[in-house]
N, C-alpha and C. Protein backbone atom coordinates (compact mmCIF):
# COMPACT_ATOMS: atom_id res chain seq x y z
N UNK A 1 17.27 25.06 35.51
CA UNK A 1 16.74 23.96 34.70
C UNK A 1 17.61 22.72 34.90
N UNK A 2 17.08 21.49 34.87
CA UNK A 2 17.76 20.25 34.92
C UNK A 2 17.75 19.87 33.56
N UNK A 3 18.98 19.17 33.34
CA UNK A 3 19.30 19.04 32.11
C UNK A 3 19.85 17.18 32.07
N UNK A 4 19.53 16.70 31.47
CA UNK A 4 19.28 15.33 31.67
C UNK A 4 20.86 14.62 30.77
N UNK A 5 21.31 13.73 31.12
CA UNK A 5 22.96 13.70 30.31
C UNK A 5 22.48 12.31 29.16
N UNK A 6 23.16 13.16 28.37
CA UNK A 6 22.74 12.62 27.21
C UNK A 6 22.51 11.22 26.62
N UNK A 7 21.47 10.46 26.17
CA UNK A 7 21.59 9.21 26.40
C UNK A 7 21.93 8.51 25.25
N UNK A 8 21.80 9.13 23.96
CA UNK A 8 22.63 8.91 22.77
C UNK A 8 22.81 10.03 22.50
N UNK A 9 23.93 10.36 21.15
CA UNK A 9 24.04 11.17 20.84
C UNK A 9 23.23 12.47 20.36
N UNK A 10 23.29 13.25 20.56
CA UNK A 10 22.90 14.76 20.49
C UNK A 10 20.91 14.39 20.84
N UNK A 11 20.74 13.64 21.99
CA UNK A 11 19.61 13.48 22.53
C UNK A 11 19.40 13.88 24.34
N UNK A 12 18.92 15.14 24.05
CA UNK A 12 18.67 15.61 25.67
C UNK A 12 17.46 15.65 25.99
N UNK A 13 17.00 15.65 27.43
CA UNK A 13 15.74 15.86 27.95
C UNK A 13 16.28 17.34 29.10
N UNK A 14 15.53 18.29 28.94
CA UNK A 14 15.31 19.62 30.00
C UNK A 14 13.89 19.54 30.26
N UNK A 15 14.70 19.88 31.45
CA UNK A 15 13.33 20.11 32.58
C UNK A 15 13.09 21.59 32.63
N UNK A 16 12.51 22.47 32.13
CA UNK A 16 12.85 23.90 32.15
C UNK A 16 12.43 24.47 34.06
N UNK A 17 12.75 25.44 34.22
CA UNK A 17 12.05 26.26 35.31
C UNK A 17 10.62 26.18 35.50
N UNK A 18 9.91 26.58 33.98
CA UNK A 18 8.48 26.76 34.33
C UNK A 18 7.49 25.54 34.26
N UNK A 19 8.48 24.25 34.66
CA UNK A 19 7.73 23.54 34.30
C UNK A 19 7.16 22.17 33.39
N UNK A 20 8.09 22.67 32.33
CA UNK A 20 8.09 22.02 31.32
C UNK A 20 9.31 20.91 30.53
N UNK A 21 8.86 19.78 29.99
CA UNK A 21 9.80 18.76 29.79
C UNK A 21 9.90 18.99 28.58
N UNK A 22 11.34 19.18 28.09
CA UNK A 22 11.47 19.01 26.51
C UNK A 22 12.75 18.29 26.30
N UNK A 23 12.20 17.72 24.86
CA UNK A 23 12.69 16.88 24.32
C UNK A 23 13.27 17.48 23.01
N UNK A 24 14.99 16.97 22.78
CA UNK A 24 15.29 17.54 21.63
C UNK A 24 16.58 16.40 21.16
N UNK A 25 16.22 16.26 19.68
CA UNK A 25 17.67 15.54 19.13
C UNK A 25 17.54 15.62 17.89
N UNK A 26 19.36 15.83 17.38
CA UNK A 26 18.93 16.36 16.21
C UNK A 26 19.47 14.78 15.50
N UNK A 27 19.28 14.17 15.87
CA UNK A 27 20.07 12.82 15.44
C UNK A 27 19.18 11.46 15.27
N UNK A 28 18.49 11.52 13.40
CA UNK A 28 17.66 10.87 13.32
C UNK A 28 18.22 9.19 13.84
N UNK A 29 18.81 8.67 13.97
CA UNK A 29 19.37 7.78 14.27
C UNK A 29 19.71 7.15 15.68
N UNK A 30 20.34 8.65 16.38
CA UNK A 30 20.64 8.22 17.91
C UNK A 30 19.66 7.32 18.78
N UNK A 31 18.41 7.97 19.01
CA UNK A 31 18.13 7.32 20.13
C UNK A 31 16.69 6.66 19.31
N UNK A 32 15.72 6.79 18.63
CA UNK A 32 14.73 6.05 18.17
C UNK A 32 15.24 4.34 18.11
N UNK A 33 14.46 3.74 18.32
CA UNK A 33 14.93 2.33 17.99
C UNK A 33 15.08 1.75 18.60
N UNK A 34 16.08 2.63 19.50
CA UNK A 34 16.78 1.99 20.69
C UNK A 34 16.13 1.35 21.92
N UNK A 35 15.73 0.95 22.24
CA UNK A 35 14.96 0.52 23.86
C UNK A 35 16.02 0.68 24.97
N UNK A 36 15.27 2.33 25.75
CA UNK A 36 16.37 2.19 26.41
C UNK A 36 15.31 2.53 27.80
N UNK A 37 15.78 2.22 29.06
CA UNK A 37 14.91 2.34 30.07
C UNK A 37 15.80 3.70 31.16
N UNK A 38 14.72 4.92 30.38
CA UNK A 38 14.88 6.42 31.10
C UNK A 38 14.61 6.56 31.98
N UNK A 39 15.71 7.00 33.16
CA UNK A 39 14.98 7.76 34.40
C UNK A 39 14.78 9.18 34.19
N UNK A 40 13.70 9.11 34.13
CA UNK A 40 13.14 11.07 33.95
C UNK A 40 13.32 11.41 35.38
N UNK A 41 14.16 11.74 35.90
CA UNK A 41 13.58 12.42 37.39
C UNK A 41 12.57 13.85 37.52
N UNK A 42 12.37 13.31 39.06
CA UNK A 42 11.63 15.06 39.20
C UNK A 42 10.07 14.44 39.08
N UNK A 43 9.29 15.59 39.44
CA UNK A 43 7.94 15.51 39.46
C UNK A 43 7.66 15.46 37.55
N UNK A 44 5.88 14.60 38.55
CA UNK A 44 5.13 15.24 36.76
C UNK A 44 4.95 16.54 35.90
N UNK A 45 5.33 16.55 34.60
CA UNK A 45 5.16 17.81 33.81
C UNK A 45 4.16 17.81 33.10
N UNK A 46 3.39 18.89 33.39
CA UNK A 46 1.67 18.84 32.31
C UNK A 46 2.32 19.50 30.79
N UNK A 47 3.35 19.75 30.50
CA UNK A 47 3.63 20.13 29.00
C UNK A 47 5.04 19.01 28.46
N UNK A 48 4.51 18.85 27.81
CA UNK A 48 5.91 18.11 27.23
C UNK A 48 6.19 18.58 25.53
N UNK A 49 7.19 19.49 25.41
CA UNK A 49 7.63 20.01 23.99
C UNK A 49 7.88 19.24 23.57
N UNK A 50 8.49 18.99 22.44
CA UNK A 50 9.05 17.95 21.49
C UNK A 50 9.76 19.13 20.55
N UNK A 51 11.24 19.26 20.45
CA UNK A 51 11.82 20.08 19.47
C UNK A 51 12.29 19.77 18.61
N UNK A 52 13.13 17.97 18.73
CA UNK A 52 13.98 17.67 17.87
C UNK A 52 13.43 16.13 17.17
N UNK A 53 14.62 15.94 16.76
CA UNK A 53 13.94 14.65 15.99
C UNK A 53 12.74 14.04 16.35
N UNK A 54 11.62 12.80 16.01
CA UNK A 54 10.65 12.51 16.66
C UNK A 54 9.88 11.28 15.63
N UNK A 55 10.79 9.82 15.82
CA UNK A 55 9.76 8.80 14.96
C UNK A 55 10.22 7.76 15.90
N UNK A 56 8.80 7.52 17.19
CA UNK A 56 8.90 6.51 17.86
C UNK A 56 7.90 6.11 17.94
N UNK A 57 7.42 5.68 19.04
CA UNK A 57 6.16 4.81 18.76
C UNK A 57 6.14 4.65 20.93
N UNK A 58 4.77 4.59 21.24
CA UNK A 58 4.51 3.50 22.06
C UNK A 58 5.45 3.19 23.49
N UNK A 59 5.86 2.01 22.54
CA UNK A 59 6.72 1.19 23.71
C UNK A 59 8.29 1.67 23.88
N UNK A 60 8.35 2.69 22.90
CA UNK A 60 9.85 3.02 23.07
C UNK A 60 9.78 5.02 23.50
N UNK A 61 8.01 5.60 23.45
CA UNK A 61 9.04 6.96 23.90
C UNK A 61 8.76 7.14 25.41
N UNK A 62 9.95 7.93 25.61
CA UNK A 62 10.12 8.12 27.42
C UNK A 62 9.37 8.65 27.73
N UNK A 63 8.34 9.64 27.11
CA UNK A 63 7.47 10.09 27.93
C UNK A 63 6.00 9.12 28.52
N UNK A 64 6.20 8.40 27.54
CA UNK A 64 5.04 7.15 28.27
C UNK A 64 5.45 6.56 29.37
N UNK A 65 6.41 6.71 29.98
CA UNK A 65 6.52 6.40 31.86
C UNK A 65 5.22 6.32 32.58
N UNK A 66 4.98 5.15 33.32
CA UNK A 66 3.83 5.50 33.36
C UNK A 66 3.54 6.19 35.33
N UNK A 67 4.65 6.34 35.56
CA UNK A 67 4.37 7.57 37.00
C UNK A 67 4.15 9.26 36.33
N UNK A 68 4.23 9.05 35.25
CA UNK A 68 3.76 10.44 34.88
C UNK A 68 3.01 10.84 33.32
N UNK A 69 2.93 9.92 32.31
CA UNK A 69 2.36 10.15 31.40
C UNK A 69 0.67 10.66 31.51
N UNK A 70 0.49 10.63 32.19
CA UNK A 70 -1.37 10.88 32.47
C UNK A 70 -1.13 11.96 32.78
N UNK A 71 -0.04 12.64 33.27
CA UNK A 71 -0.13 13.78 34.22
C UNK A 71 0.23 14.88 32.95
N UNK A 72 0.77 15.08 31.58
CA UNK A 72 0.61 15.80 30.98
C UNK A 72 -0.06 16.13 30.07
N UNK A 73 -0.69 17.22 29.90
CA UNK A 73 -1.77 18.00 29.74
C UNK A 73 -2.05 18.37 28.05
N UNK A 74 -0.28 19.07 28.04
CA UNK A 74 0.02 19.89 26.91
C UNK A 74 0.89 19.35 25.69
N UNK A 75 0.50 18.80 24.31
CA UNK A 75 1.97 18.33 24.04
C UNK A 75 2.28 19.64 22.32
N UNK A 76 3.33 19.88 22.64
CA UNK A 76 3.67 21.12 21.60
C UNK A 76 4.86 19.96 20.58
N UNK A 77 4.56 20.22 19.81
CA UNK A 77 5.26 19.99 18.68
C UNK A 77 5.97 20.83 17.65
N UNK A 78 7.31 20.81 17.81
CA UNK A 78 8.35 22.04 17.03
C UNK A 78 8.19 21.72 15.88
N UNK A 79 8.91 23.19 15.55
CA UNK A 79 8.68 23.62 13.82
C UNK A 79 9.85 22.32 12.93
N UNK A 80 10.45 22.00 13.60
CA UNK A 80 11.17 21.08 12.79
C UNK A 80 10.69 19.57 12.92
N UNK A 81 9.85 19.28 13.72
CA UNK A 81 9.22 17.75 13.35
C UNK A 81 8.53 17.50 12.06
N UNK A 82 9.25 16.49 11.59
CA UNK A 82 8.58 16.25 10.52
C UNK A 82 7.70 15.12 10.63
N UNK A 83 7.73 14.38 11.54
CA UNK A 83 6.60 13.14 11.53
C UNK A 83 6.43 12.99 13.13
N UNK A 84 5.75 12.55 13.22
CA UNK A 84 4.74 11.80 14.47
C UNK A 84 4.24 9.91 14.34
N UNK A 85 5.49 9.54 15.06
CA UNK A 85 5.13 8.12 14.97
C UNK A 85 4.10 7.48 15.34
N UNK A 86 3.75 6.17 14.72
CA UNK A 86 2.35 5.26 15.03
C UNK A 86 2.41 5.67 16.61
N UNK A 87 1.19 5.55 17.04
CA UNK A 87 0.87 5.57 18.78
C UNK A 87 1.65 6.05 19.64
N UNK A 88 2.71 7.41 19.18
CA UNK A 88 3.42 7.98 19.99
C UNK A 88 2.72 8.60 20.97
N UNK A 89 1.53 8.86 21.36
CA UNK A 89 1.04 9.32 22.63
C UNK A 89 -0.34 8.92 22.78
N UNK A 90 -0.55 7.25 22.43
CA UNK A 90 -1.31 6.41 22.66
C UNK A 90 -2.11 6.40 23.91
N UNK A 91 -3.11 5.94 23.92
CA UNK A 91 -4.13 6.65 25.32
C UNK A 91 -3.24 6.93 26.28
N UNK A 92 -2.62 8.41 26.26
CA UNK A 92 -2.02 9.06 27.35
C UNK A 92 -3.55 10.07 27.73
N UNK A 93 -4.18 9.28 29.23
CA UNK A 93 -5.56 9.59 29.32
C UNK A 93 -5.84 11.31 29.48
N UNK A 94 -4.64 12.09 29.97
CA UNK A 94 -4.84 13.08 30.62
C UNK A 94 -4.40 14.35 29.98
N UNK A 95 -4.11 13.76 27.88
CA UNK A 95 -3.66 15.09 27.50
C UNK A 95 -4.87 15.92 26.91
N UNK A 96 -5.23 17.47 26.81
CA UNK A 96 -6.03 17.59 26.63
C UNK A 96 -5.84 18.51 25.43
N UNK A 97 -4.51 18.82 25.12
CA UNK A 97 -4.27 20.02 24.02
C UNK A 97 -3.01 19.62 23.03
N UNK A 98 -2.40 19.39 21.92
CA UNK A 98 -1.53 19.29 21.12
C UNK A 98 -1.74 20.63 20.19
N UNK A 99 -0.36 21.08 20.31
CA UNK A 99 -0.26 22.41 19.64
C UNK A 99 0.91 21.77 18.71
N UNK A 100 0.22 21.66 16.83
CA UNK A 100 1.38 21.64 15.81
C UNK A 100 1.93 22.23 15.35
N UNK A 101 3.36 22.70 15.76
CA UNK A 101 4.08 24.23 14.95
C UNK A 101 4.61 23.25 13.79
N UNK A 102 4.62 22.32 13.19
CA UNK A 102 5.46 21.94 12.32
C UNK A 102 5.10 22.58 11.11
N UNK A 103 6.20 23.12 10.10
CA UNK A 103 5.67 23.52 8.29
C UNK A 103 4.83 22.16 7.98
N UNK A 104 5.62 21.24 7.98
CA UNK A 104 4.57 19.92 7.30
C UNK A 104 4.95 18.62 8.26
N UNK A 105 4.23 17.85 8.76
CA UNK A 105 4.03 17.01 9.26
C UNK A 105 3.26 15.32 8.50
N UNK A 106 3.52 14.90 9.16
CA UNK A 106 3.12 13.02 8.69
C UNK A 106 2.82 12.70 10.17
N UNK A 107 1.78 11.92 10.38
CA UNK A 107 0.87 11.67 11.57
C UNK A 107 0.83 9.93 11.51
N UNK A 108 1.66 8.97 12.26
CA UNK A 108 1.46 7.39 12.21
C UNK A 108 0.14 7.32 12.39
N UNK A 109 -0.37 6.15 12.38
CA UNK A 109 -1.75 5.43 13.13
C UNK A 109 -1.65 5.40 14.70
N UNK A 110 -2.99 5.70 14.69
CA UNK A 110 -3.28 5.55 16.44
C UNK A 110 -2.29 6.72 16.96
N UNK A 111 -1.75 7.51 16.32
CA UNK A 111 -0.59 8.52 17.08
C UNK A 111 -1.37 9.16 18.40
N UNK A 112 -2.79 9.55 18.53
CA UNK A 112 -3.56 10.10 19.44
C UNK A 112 -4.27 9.76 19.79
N UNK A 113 -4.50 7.99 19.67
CA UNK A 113 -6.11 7.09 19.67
C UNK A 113 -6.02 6.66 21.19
N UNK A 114 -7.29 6.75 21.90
CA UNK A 114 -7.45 6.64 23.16
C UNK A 114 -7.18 7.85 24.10
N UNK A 115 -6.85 8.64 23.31
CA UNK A 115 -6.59 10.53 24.51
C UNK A 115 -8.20 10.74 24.96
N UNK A 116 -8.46 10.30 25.52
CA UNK A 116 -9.91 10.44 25.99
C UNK A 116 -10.06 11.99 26.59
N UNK A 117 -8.79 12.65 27.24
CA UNK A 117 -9.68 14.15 27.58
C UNK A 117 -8.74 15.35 26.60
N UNK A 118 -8.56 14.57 25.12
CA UNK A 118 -8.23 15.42 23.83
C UNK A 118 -9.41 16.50 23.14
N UNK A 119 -9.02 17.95 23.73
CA UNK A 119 -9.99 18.69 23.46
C UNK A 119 -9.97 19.14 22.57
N UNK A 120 -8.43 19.70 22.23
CA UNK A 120 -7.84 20.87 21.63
C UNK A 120 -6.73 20.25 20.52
N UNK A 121 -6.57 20.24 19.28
CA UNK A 121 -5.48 20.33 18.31
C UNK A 121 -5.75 20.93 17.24
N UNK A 122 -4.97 21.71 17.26
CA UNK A 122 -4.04 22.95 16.21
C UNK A 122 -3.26 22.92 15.93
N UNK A 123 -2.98 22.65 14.46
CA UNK A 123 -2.46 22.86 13.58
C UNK A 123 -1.84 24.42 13.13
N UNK A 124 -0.73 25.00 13.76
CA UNK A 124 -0.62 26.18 13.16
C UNK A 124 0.44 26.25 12.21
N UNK A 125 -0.12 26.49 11.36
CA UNK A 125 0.75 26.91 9.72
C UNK A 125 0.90 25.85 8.82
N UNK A 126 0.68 24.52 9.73
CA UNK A 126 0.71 23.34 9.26
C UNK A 126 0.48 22.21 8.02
N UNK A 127 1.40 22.00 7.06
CA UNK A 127 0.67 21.27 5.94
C UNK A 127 0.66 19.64 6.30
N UNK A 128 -0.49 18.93 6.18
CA UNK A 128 -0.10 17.58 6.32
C UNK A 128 0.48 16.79 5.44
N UNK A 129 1.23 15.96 5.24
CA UNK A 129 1.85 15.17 4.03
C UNK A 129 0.77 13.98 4.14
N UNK A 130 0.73 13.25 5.52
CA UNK A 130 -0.11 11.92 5.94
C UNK A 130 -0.36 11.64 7.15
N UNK A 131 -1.92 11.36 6.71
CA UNK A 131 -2.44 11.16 8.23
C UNK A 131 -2.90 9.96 7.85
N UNK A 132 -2.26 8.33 8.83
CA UNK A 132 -2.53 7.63 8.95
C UNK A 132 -3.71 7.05 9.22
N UNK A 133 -4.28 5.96 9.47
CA UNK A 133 -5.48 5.54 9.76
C UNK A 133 -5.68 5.71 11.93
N UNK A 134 -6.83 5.92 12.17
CA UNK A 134 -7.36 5.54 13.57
C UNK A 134 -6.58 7.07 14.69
N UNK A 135 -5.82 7.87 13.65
CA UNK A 135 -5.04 8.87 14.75
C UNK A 135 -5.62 9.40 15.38
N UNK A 136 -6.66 9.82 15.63
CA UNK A 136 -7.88 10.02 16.73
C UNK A 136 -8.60 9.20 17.22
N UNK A 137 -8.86 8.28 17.29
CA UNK A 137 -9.26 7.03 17.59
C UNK A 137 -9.56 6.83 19.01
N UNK A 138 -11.17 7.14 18.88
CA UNK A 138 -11.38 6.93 20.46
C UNK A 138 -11.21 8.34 21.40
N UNK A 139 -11.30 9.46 20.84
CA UNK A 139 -10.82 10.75 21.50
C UNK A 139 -12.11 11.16 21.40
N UNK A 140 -12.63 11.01 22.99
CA UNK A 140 -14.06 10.85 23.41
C UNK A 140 -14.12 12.61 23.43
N UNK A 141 -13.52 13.37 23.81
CA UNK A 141 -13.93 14.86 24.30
C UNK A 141 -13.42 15.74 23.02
N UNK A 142 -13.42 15.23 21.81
CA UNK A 142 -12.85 16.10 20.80
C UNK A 142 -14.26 16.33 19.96
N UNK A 143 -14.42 18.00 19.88
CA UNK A 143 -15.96 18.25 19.65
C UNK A 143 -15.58 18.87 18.17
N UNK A 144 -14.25 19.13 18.04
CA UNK A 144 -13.90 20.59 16.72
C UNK A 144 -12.68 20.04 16.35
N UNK A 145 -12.35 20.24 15.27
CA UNK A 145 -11.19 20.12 14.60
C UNK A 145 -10.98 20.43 13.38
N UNK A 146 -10.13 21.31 12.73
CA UNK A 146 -9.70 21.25 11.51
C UNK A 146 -8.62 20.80 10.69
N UNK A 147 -8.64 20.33 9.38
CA UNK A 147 -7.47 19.37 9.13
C UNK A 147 -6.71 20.38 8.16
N UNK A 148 -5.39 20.54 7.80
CA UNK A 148 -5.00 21.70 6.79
C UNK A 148 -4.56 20.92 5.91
N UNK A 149 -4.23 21.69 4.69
CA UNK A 149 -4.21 21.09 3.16
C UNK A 149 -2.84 20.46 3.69
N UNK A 150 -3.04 19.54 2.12
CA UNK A 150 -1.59 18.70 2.19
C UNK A 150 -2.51 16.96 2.04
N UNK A 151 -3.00 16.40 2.73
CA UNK A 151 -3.49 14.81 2.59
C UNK A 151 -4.37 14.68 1.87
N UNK A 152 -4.61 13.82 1.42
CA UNK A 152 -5.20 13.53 0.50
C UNK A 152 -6.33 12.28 0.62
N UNK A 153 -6.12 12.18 1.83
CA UNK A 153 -7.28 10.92 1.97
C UNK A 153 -7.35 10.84 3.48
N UNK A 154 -8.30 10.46 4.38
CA UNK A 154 -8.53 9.99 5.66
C UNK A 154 -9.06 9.11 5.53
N UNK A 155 -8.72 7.56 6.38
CA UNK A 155 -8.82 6.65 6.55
C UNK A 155 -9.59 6.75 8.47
N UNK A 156 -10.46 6.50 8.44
CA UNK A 156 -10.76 5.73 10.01
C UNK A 156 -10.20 7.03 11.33
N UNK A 157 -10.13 8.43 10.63
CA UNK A 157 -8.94 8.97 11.98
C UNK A 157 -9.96 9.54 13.29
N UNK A 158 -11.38 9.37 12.72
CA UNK A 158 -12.03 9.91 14.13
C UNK A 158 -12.92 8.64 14.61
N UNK A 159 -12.83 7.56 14.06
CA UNK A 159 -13.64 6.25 14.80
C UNK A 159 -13.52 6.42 16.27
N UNK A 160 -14.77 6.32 16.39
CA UNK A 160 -15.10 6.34 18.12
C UNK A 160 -15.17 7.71 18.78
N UNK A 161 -15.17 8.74 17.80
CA UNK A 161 -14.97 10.08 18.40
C UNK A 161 -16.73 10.30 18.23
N UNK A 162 -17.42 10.17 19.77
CA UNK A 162 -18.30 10.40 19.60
C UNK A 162 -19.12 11.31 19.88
N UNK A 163 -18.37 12.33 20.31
CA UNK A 163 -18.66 13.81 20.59
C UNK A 163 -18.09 14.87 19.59
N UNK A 164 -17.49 14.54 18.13
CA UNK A 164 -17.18 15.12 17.37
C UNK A 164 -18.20 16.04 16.53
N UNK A 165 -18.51 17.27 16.31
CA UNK A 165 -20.01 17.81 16.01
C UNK A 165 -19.21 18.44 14.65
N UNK A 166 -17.92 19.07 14.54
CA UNK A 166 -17.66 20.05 13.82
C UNK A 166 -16.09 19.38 13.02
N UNK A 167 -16.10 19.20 11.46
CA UNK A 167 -14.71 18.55 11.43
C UNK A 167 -14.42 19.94 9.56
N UNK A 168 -13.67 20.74 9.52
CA UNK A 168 -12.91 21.00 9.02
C UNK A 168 -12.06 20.98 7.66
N UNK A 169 -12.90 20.43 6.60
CA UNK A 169 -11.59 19.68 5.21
C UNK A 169 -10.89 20.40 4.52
N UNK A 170 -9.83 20.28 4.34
CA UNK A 170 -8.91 21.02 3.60
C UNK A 170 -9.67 20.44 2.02
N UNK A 171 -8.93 21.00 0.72
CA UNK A 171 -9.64 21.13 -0.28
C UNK A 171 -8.53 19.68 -0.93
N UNK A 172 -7.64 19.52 -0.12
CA UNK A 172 -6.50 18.49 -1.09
C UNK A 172 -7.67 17.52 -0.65
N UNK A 173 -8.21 16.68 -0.02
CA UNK A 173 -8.54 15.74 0.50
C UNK A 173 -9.68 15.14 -1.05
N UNK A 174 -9.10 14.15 -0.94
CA UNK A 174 -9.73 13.50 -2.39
C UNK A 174 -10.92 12.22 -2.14
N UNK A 175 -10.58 11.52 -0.77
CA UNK A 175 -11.22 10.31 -0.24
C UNK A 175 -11.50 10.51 1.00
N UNK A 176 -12.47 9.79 1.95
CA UNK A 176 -12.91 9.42 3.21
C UNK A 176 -13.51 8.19 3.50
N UNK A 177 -12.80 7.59 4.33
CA UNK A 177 -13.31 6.46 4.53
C UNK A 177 -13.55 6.37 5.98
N UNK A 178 -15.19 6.29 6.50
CA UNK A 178 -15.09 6.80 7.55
C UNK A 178 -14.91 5.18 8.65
N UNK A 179 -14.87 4.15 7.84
CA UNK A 179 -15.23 2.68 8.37
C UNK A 179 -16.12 1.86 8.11
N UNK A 180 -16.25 0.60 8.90
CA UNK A 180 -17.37 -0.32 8.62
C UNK A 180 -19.23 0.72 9.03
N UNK A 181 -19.91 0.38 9.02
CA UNK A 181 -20.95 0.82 9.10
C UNK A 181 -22.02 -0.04 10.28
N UNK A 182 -22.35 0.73 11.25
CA UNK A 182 -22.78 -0.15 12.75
C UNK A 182 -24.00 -0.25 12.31
C-alpha cells in the first residue's frame, strides 16, 4: 500500500492494494479549511473510503482532482463521520453507489447534487440528524431510496431527480417541501 505523508496533522491518504483510496484524520481542525493543492499519485480509484474526520466542501476536498474524480464509482463513509459537507461530492459524474456506515450523520446541501449515474445509497444503521436542502439534486439515475429516522424535515433534496419512482420516510419527518411548482 502507498501511504501518502502527511499533509497536516494526523491527515493521511492510503492507497490500499485492492485498489482503494482512503482517507482518514482524526483532527477536526488539521486539514479542512485549509486550501491545499494534493498530489494524489497513482492511477484512478473507483472506491474512495472516507474514515476520519470529514467537513469540506467542493473546492477544497482532494478527491475532486479532476484527472480522477469521475473515475470513482464507490464512496463508503465510516462509522465515525459525523457530517458530510455542502457539495462534498458535487457532480462527481461517475459515482454510482455511497455506502453510509455512520451511527448518525448531517448531510450539507448539494452534498450529492449533479451525481448523474447515483444509483445506489444506503444508509446502514444510520440516524440522520440533517439533511440539507438540494442533496440529491439532479441525480438523474436514482430510482429508490430510503431515508432513516432522525430529520425532521426535507427541503428540495430530490429536485430534478427524475427517475425517482420509490422514496422511503422515516416516521420523525414532520415537513416536505418538495419546491416551486412547474
Amino acid at each position: 500500500a502507498f501511504k501518502s505523508p502527511q499533509y497536516e496533522e494526523n491527515c493521511v491518504w492510503v492507497y490500499t492494494n485492492d485498489g482503494v483510496l482512503e482517507f482518514n484524520s482524526e483532527n477536526p481542525t488539521g486539514f479542512i479549511g485549509v486550501e491545499r493543492d494534493i498530489s494524489l499519485d497513482g492511477p484512478p480509484r473507483n472506491t474512495l473510503k472516507v474514515l476520519g474526520y470529514m467537513k469540506t466542501d467542493m473546492y477544497m476536498a482532494p478527491w475532486r482532482k479532476e484527472q480522477w474524480c469521475n473515475d470513482v464509482k464507490t464512496v463508503i463513509i465510516g462509522e465515525n463521520i459525523s457530517e458530510i459537507g455542502a457539495n462534498a461530492f458535487y457532480e462527481m459524474k461517475g459515482l454510482e453507489k455511497v455506502l453510509i456506515k455512520s451511527k448518525e450523520i448531517s448531510i450539507g446541501a448539494d452534498a450529492f447534487a449533479g451525481c448523474s449515474s447515483l444509483k445506489d445509497v444506503v444508509f446502514c444503521k444510520t440516524k440522520t440528524k440533517d439533511l440539507q436542502s438540494c442533496v440529491f439534486k439532479n441525480c438523474v439515475s436514482l430510482e429508490k431510496i430510503e431515508i432513516p429516522e432522525g430529520c425532521s424535515s426535507l427541503i428540495k433534496i430530490f429536485d430534478g431527480c427524475s427517475n425517482l419512482k420509490e422514496i422511503r420516510l422515516p416516521k420523525s419527518i414532520k415537513g416536505i417541501w418538495l419546491g416551486e411548482a412547474s
